[in-house]
C-alpha atoms as a PDB file:
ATOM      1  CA  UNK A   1     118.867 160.697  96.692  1.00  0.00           C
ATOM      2  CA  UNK A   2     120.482 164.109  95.559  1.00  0.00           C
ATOM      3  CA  UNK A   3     118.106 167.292  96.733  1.00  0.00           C
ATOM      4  CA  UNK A   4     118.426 170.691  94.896  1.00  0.00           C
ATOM      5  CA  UNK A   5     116.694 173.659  96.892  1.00  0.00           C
ATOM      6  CA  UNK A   6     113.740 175.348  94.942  1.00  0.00           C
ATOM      7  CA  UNK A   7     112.359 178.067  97.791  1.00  0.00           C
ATOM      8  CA  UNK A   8     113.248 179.407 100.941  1.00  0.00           C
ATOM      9  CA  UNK A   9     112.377 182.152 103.452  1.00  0.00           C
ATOM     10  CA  UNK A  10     115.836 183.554 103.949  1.00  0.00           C
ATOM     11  CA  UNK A  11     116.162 183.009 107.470  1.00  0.00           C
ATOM     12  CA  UNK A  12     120.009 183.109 108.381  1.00  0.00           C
ATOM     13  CA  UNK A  13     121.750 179.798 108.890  1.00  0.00           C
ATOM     14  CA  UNK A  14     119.493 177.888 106.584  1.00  0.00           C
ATOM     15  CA  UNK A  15     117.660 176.389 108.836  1.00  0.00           C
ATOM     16  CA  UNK A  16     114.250 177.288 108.591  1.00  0.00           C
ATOM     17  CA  UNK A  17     111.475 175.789 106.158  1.00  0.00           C
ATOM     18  CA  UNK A  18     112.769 175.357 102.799  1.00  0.00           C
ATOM     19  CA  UNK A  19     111.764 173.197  99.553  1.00  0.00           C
ATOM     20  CA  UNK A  20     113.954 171.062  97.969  1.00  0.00           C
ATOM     21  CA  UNK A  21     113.296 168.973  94.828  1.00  0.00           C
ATOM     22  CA  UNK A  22     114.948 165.093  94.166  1.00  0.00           C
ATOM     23  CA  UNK A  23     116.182 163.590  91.667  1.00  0.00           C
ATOM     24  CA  UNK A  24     113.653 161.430  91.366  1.00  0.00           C
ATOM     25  CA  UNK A  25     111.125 163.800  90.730  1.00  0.00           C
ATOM     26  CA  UNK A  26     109.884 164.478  94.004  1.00  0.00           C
ATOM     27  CA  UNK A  27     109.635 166.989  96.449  1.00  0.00           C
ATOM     28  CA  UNK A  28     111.304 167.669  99.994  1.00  0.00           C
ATOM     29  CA  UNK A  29     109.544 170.007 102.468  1.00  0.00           C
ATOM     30  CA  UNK A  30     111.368 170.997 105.522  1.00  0.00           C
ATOM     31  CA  UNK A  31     109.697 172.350 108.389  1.00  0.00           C
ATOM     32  CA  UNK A  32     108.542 172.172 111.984  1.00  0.00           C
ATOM     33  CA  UNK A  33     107.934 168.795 113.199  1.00  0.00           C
ATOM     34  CA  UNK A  34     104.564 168.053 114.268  1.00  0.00           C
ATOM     35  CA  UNK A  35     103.996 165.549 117.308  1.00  0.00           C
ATOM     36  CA  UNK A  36     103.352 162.146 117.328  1.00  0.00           C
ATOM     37  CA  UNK A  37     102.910 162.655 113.525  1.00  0.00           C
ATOM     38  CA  UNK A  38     106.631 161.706 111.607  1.00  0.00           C
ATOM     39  CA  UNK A  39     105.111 162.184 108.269  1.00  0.00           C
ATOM     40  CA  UNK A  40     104.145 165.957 108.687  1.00  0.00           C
ATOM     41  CA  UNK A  41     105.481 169.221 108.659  1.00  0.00           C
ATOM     42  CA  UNK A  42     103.866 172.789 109.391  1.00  0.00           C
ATOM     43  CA  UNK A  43     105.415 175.665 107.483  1.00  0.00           C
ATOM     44  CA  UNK A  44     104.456 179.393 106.103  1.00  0.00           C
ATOM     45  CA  UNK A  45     101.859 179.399 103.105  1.00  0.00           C
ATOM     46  CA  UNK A  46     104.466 181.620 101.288  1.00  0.00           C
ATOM     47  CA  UNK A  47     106.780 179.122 101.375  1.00  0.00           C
ATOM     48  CA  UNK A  48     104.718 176.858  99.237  1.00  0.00           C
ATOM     49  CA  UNK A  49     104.132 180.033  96.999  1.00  0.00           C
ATOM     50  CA  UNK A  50     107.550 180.276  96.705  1.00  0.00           C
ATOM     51  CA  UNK A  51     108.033 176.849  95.414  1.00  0.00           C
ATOM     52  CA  UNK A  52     105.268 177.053  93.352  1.00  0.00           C
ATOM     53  CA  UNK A  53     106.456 180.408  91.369  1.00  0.00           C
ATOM     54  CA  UNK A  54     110.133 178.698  91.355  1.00  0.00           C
ATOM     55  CA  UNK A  55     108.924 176.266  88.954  1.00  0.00           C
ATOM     56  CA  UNK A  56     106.614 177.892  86.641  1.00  0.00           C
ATOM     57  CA  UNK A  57     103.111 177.281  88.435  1.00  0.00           C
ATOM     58  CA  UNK A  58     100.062 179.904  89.572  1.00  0.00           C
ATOM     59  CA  UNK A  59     100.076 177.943  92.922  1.00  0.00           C
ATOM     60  CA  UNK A  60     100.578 175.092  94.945  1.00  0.00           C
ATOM     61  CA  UNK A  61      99.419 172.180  93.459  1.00  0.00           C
ATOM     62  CA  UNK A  62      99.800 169.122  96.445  1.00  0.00           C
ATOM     63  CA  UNK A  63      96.917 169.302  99.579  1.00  0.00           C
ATOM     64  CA  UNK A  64      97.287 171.436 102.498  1.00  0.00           C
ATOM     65  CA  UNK A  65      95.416 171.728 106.102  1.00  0.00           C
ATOM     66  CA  UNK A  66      95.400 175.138 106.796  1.00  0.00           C
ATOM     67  CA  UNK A  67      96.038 176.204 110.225  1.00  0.00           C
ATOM     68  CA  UNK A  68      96.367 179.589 111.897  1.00  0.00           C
ATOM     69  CA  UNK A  69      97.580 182.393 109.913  1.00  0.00           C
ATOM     70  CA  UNK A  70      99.399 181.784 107.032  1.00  0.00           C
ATOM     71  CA  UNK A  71     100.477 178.121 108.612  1.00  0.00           C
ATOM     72  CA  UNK A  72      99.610 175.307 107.178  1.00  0.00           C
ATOM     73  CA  UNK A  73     100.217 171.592 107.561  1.00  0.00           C
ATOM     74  CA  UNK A  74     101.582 169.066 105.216  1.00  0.00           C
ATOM     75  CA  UNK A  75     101.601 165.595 104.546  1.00  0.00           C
ATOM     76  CA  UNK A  76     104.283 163.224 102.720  1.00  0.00           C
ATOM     77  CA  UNK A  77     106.937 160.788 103.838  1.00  0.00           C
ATOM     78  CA  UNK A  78     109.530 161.516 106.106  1.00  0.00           C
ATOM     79  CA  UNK A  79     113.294 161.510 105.053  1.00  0.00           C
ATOM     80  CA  UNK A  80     115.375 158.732 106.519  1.00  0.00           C
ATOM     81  CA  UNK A  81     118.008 158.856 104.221  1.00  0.00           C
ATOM     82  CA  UNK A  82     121.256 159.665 105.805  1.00  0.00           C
ATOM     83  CA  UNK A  83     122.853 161.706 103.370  1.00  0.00           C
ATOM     84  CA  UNK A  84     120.456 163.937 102.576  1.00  0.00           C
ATOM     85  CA  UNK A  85     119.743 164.301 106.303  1.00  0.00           C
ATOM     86  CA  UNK A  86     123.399 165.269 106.499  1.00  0.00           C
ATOM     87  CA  UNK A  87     123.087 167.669 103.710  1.00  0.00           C
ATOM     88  CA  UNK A  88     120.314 169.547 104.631  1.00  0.00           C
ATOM     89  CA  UNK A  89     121.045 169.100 108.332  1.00  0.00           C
ATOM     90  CA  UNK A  90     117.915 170.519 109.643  1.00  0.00           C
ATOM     91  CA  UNK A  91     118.034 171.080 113.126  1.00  0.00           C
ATOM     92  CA  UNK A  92     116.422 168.919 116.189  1.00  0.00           C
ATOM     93  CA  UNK A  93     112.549 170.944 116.210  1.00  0.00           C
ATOM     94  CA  UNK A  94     112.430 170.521 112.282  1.00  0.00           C
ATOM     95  CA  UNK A  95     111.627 167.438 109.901  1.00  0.00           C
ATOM     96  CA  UNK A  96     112.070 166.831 106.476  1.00  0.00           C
ATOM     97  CA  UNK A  97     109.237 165.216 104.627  1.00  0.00           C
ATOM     98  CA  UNK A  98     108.927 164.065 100.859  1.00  0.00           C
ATOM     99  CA  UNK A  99     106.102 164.194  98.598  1.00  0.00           C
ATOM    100  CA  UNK A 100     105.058 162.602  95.468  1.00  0.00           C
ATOM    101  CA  UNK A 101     105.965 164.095  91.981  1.00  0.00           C
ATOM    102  CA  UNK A 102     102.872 165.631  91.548  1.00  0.00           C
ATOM    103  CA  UNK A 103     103.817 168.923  93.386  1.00  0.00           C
ATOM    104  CA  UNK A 104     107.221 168.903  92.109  1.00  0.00           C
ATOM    105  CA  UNK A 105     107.024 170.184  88.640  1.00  0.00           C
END
């Protein structure tokens, strides 16, 4: 799977919560891992505004649980595969998830 990153928060490094779309027409969300739950990730609102904006829509499309603040949770798959792990090489307290292609636009 070849990743492409759409929005970011421009924290220094890179690692902090960015989305990535695939090339098969999905979308990766990195963020902070959430316990005992692989297949989540909590990140900043804006970042999903970001995303959304990047690719031509008035907001995020895919469901959210909204938490305190601007936080909110979110849902998909998480990433096992090994090169894109490498690529993106979040570090130990973040996860990468991936969603359908409905959110990716």
């Amino acid at each position: 799977m070849l990743v492409r990153k759409i929005a970011g928060l421009g924290c220094e490094g890179g690692n902090c919560p960015n989305t990535y779309v695939t090339d098969r027409g999905t979308v990766v969300i990195q963020g902070d891992r959430v316990q005992r739950d692989p297949n989540a990730v909590t990140v900043p609102g804006e970042l999903l505004r970001r995303h959304a904006a990047a690719v031509g829509l008035a907001g995020w499309p895919g469901v959210v649980e909204q938490l305190a603040g601007d936080r909110v949770r979110v849902h998909g798959r998480q990433v096992t595969d090994v090169d894109v792990l490498r690529v993106i090489g979040a570090p130990a307290h973040e996860n990468l998830i991936e969603l359908s292609e409905e959110v990716a636009a």
